[in-house]
PDB file of N, CA and C in Angstrom:
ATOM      1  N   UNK A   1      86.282   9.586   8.471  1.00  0.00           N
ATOM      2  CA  UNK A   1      86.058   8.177   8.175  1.00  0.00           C
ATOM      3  C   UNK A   1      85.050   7.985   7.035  1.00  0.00           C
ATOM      4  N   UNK A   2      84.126   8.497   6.610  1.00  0.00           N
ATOM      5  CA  UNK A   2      83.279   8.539   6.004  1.00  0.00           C
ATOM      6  C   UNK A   2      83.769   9.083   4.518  1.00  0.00           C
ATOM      7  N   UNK A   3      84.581   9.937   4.310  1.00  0.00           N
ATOM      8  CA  UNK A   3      85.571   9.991   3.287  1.00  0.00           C
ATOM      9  C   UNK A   3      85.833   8.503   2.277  1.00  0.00           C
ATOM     10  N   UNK A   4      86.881   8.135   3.718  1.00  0.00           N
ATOM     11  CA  UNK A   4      87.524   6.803   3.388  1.00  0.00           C
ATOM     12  C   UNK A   4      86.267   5.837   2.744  1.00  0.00           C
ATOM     13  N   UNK A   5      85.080   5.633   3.143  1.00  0.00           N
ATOM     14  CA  UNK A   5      84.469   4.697   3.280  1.00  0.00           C
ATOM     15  C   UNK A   5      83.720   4.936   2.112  1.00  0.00           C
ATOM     16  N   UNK A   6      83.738   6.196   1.503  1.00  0.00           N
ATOM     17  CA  UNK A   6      82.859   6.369   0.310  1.00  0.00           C
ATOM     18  C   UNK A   6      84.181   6.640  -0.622  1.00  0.00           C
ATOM     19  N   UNK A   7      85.151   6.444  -0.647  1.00  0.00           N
ATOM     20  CA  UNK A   7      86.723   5.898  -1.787  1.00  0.00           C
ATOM     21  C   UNK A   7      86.143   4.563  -1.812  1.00  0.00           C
ATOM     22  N   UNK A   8      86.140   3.829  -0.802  1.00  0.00           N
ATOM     23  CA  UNK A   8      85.728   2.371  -1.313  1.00  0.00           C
ATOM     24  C   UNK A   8      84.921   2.189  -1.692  1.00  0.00           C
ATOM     25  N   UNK A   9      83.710   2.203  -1.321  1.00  0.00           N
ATOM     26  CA  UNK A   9      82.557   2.113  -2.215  1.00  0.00           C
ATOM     27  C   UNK A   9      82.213   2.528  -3.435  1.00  0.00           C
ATOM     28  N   UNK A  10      83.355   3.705  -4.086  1.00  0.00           N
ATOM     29  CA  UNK A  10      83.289   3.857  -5.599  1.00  0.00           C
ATOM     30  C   UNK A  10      84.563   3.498  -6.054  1.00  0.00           C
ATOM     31  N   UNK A  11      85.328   2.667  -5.421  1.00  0.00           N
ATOM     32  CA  UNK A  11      86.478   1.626  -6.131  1.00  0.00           C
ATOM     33  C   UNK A  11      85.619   0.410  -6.666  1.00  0.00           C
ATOM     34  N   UNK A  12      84.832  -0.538  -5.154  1.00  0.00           N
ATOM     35  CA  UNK A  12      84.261  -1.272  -6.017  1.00  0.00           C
ATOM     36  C   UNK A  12      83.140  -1.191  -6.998  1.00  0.00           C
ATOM     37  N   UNK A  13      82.614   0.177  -7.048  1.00  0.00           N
ATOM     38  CA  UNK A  13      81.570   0.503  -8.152  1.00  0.00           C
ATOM     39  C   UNK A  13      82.166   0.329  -9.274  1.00  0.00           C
ATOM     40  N   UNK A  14      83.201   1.234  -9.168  1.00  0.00           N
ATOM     41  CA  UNK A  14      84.274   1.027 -10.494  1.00  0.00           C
ATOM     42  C   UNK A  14      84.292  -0.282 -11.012  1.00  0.00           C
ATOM     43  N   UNK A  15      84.257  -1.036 -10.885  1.00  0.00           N
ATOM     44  CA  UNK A  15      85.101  -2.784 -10.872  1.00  0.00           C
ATOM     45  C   UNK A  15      84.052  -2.893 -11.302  1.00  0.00           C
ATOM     46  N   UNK A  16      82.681  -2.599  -9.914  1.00  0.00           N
ATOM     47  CA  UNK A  16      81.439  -3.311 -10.652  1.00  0.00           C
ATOM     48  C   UNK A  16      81.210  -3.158 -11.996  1.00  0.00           C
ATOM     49  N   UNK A  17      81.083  -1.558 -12.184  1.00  0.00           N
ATOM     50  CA  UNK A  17      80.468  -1.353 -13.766  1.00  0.00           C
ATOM     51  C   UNK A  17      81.494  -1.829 -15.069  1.00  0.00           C
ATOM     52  N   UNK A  18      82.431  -2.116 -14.792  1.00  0.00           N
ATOM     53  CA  UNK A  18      83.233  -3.347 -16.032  1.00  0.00           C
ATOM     54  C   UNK A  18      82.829  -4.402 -15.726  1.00  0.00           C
ATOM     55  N   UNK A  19      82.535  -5.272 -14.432  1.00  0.00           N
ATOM     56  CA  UNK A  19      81.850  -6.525 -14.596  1.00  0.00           C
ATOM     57  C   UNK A  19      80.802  -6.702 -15.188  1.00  0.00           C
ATOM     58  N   UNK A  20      79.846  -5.776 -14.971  1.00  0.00           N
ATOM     59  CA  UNK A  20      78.676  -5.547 -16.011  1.00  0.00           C
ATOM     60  C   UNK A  20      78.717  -5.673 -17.203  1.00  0.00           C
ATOM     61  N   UNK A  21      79.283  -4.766 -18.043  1.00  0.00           N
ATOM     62  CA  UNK A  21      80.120  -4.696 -19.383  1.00  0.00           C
ATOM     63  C   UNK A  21      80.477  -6.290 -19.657  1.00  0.00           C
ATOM     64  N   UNK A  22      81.469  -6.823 -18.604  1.00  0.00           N
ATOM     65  CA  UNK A  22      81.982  -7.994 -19.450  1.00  0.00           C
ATOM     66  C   UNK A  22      80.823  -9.105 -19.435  1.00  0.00           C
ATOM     67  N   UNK A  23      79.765  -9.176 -18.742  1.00  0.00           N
ATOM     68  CA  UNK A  23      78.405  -9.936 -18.057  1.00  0.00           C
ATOM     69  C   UNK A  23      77.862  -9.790 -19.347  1.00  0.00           C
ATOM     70  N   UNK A  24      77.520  -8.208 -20.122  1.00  0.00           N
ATOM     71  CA  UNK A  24      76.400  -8.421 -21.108  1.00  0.00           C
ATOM     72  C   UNK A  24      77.306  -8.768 -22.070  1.00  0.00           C
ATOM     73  N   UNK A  25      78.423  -9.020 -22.120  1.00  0.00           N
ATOM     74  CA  UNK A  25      79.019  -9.303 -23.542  1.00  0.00           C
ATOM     75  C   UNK A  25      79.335 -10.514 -23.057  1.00  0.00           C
ATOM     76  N   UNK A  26      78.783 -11.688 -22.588  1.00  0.00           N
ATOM     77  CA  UNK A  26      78.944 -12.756 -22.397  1.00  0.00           C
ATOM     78  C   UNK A  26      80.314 -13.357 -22.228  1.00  0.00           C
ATOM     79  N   UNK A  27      81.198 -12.788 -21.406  1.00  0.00           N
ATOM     80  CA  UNK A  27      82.491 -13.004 -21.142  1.00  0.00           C
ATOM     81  C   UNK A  27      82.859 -12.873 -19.291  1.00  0.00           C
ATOM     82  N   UNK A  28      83.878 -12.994 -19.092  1.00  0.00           N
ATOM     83  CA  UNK A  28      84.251 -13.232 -17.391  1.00  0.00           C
ATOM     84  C   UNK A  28      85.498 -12.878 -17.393  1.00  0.00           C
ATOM     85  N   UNK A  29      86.130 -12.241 -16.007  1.00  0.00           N
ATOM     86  CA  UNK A  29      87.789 -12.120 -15.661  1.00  0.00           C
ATOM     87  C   UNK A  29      88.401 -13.457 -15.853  1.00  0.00           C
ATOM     88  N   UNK A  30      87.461 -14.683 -15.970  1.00  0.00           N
ATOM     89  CA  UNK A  30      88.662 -15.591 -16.541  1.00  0.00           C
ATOM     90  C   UNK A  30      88.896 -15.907 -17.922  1.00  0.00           C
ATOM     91  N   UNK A  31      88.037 -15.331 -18.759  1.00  0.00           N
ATOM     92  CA  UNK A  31      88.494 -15.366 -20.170  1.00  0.00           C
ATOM     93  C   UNK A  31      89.666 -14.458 -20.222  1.00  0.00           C
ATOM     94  N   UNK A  32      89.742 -13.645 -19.522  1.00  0.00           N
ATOM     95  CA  UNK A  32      91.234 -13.092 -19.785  1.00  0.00           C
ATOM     96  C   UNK A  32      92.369 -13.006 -18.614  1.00  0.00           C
ATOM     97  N   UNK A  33      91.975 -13.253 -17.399  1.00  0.00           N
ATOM     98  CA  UNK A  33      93.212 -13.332 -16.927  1.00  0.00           C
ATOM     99  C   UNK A  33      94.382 -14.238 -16.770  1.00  0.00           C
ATOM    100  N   UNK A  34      94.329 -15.545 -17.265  1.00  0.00           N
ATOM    101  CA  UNK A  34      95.474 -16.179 -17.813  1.00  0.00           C
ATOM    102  C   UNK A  34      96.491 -15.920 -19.064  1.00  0.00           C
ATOM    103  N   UNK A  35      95.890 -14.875 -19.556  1.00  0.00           N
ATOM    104  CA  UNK A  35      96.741 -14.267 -20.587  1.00  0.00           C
ATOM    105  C   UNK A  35      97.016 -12.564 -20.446  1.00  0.00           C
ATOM    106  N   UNK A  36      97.815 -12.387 -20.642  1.00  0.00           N
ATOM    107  CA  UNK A  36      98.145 -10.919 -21.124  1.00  0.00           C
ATOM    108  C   UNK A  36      97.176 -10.439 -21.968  1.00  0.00           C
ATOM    109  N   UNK A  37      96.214  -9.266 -21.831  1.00  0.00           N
ATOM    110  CA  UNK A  37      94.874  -8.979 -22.777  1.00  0.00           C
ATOM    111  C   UNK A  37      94.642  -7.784 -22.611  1.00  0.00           C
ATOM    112  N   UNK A  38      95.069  -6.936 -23.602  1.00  0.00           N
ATOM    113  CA  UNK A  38      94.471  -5.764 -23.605  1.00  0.00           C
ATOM    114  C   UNK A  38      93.258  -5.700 -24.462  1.00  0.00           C
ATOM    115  N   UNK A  39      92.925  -3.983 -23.806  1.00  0.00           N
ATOM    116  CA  UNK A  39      91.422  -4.275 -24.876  1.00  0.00           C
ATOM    117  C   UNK A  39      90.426  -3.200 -24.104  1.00  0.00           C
ATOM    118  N   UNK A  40      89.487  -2.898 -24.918  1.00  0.00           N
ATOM    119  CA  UNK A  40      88.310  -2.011 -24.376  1.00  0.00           C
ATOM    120  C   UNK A  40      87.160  -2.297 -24.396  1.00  0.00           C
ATOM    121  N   UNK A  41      86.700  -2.310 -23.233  1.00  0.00           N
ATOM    122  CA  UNK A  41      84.778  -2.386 -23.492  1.00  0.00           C
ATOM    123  C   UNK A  41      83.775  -0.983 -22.981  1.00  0.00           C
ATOM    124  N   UNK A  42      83.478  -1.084 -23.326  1.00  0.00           N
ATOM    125  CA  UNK A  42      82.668   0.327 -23.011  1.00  0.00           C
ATOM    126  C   UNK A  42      83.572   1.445 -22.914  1.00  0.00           C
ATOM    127  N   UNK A  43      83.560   2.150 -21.692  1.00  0.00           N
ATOM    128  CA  UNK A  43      84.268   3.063 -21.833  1.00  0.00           C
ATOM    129  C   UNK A  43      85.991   3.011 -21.110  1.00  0.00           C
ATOM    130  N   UNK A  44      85.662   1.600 -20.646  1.00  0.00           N
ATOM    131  CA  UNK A  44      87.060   0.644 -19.715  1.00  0.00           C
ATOM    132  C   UNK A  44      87.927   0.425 -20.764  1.00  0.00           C
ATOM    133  N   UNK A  45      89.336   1.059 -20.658  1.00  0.00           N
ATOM    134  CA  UNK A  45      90.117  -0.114 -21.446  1.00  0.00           C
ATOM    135  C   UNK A  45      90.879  -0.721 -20.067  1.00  0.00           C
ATOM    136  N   UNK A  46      91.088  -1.971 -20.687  1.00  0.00           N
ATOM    137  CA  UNK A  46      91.699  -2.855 -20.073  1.00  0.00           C
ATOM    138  C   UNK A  46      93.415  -3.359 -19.889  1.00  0.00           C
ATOM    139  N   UNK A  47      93.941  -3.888 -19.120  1.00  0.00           N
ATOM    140  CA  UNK A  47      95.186  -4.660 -19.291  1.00  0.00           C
ATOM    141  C   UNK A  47      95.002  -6.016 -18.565  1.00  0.00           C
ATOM    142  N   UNK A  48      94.757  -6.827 -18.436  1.00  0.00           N
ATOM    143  CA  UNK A  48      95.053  -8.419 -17.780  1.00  0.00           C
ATOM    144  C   UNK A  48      96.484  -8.593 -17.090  1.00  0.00           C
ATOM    145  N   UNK A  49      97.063  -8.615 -16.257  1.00  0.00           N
ATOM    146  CA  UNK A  49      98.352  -9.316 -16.884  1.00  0.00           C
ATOM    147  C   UNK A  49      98.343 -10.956 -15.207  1.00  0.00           C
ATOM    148  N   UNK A  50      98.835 -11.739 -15.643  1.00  0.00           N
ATOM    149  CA  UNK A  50      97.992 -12.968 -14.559  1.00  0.00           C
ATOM    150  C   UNK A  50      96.773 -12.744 -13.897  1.00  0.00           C
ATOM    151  N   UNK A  51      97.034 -12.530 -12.694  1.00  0.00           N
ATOM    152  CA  UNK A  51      95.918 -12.532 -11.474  1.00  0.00           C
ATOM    153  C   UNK A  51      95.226 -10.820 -11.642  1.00  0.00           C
ATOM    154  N   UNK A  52      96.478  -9.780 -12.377  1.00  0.00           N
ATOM    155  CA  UNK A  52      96.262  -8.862 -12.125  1.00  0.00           C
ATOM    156  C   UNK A  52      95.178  -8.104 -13.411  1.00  0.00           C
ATOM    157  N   UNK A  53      94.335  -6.975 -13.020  1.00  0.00           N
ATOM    158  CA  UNK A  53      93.697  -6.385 -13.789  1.00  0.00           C
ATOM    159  C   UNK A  53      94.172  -4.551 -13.818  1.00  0.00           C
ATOM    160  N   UNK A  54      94.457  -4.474 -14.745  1.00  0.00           N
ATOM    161  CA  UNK A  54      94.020  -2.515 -14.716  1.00  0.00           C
ATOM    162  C   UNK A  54      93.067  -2.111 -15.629  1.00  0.00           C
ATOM    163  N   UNK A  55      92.491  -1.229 -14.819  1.00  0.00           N
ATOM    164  CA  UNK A  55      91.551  -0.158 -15.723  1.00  0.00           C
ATOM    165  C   UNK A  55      91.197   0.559 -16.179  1.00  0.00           C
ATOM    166  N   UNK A  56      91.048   1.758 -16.968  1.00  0.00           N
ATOM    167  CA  UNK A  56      91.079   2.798 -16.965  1.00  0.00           C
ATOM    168  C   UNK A  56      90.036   3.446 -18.035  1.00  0.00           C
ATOM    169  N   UNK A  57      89.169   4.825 -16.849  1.00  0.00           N
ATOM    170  CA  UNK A  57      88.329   5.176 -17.382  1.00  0.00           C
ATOM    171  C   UNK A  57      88.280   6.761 -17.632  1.00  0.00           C
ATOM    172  N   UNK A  58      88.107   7.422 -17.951  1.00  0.00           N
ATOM    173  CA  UNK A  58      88.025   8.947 -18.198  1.00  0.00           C
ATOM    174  C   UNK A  58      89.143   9.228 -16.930  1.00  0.00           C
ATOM    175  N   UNK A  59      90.832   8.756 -17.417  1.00  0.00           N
ATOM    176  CA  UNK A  59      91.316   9.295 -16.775  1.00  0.00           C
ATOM    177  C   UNK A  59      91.676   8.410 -14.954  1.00  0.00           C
ATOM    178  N   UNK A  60      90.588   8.028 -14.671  1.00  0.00           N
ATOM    179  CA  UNK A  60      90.798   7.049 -13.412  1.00  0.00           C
ATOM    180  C   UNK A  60      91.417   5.955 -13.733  1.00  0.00           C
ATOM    181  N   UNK A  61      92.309   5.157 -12.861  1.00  0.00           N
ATOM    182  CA  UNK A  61      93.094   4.354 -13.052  1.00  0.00           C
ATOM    183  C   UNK A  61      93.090   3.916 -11.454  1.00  0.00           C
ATOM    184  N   UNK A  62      92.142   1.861 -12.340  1.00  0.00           N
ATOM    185  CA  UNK A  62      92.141   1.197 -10.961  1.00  0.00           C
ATOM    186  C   UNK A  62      92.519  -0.693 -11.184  1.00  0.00           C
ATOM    187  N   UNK A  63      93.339  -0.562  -9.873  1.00  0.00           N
ATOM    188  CA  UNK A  63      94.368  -1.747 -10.295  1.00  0.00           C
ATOM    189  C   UNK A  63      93.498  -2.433  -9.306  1.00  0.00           C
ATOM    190  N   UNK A  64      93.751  -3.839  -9.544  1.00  0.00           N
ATOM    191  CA  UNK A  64      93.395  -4.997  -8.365  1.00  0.00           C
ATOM    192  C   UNK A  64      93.820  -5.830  -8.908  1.00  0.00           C
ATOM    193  N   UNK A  65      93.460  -7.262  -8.194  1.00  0.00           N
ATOM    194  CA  UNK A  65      93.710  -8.293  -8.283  1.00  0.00           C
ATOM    195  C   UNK A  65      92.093  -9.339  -8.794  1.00  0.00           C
ATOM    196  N   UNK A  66      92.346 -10.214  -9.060  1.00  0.00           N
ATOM    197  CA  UNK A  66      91.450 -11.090  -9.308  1.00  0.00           C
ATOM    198  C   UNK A  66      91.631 -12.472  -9.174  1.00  0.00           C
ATOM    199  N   UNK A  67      91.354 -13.319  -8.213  1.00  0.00           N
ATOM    200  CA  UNK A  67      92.163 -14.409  -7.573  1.00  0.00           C
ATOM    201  C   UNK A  67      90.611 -14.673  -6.769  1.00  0.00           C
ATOM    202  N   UNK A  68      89.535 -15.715  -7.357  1.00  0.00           N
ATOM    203  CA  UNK A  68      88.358 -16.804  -7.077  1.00  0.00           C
ATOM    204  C   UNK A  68      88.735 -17.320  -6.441  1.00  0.00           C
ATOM    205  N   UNK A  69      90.171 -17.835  -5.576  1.00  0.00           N
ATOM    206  CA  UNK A  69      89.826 -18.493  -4.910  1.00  0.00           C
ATOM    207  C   UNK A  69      89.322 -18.824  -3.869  1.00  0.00           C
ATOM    208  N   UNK A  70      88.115 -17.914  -2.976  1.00  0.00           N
ATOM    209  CA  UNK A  70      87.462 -18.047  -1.771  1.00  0.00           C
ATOM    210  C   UNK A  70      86.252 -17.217  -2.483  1.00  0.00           C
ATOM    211  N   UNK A  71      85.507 -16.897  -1.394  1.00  0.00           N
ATOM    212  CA  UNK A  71      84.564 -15.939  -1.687  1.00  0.00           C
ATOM    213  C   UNK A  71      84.598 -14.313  -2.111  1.00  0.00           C
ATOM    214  N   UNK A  72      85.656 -14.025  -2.039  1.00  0.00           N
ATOM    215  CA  UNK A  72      85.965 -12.388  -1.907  1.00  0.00           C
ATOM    216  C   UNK A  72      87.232 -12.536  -3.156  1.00  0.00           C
ATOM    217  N   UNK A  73      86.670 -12.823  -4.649  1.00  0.00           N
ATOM    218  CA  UNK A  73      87.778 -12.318  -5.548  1.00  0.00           C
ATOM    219  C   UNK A  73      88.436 -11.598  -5.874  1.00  0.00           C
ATOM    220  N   UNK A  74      87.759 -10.126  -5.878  1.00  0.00           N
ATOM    221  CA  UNK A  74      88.439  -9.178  -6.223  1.00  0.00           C
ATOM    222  C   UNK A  74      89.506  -8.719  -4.717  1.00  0.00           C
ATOM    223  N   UNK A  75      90.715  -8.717  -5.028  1.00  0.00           N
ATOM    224  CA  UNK A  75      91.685  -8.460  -4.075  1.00  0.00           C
ATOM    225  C   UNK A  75      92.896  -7.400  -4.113  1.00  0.00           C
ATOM    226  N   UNK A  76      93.168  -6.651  -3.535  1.00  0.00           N
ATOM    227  CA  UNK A  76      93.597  -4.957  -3.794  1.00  0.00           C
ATOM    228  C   UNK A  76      94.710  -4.608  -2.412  1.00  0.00           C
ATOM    229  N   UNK A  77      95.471  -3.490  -2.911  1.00  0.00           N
ATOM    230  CA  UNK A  77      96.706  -3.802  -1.721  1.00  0.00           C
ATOM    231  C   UNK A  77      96.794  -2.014  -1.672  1.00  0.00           C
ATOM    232  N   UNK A  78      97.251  -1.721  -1.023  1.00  0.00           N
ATOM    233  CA  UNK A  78      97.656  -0.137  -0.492  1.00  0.00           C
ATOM    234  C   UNK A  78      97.887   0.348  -1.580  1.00  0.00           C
ATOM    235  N   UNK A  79      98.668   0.131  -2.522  1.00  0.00           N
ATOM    236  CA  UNK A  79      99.731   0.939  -3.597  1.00  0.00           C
ATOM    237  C   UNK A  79      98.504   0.937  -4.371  1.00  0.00           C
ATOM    238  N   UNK A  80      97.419  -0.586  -4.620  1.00  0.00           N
ATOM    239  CA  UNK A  80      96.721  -0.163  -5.625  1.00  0.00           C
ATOM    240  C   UNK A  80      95.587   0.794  -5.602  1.00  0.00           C
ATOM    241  N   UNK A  81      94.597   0.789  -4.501  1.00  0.00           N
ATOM    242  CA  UNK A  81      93.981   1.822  -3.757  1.00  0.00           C
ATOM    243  C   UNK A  81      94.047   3.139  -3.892  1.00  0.00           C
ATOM    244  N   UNK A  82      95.582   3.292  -3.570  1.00  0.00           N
ATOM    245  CA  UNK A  82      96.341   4.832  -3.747  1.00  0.00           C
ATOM    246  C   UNK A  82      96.342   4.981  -4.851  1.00  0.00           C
ATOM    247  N   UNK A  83      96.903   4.701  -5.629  1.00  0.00           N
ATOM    248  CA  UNK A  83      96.912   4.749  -7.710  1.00  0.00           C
ATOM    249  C   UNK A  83      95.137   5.189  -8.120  1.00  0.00           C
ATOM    250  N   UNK A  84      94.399   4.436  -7.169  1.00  0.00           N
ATOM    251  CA  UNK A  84      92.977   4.906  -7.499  1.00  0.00           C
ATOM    252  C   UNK A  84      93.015   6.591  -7.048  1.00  0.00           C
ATOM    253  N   UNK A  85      92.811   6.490  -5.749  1.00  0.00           N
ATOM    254  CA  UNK A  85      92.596   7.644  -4.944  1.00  0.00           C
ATOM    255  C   UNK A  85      93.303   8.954  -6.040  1.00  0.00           C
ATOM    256  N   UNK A  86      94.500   8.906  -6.207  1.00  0.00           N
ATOM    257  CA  UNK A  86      95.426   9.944  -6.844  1.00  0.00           C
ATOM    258  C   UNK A  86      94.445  10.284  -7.962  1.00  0.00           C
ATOM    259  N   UNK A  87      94.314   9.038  -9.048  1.00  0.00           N
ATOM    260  CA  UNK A  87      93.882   9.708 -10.270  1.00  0.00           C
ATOM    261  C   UNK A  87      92.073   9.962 -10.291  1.00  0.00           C
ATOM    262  N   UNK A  88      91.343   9.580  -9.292  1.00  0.00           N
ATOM    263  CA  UNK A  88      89.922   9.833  -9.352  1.00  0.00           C
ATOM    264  C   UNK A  88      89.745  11.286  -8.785  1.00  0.00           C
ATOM    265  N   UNK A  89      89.117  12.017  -9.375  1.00  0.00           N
ATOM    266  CA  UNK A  89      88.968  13.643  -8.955  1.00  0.00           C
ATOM    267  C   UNK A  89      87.973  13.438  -8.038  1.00  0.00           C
ATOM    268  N   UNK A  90      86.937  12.568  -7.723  1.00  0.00           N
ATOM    269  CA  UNK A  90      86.084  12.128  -6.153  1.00  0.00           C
ATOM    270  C   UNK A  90      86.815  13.171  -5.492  1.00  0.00           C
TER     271      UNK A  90
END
């Protein structure tokens, strides 16, 4: 269990440290997720495509969702999780 529980906690690290990135460059997931947006910041490149985000960093590749509308935005489903898990050497 403890496995599992430290995959998640460096999925949302992951996420975190591009929110950061987009924070000091004075930008937000909603400057781009109404559009299709590729693009790189730091060492993240990006894809937008609606609600959805991908990421990819030395090789890791992490999908979610991004959907404000409650308290808990960032939002993620089995397939995308797994797509993490596979390509993170963790």
């Amino acid at each position: 269990m403890k496995t599992v529980i430290r995959i998640v906690v460096d999925y949302f690290e992951f996420i975190d440290g591009f929110e950061k990135l987009l924070k000091n460059a004075g930008t937000s997931h909603d400057d781009f997720r109404r559009q299709k947006d590729v693009g790189i910041i730091g060492a993240y490149q990006y894809f937008y495509h609606g609600g959805g985000c991908k990421l990819e960093n030395d090789s890791v590749v992490c999908e979610f969702d991004y959907l404000p509308e409650n308290g808990y935005p960032i939002k993620f489903s089995i397939w995308k999780f797994g797509e993490y898990t596979k390509t993170n050497p963790k």
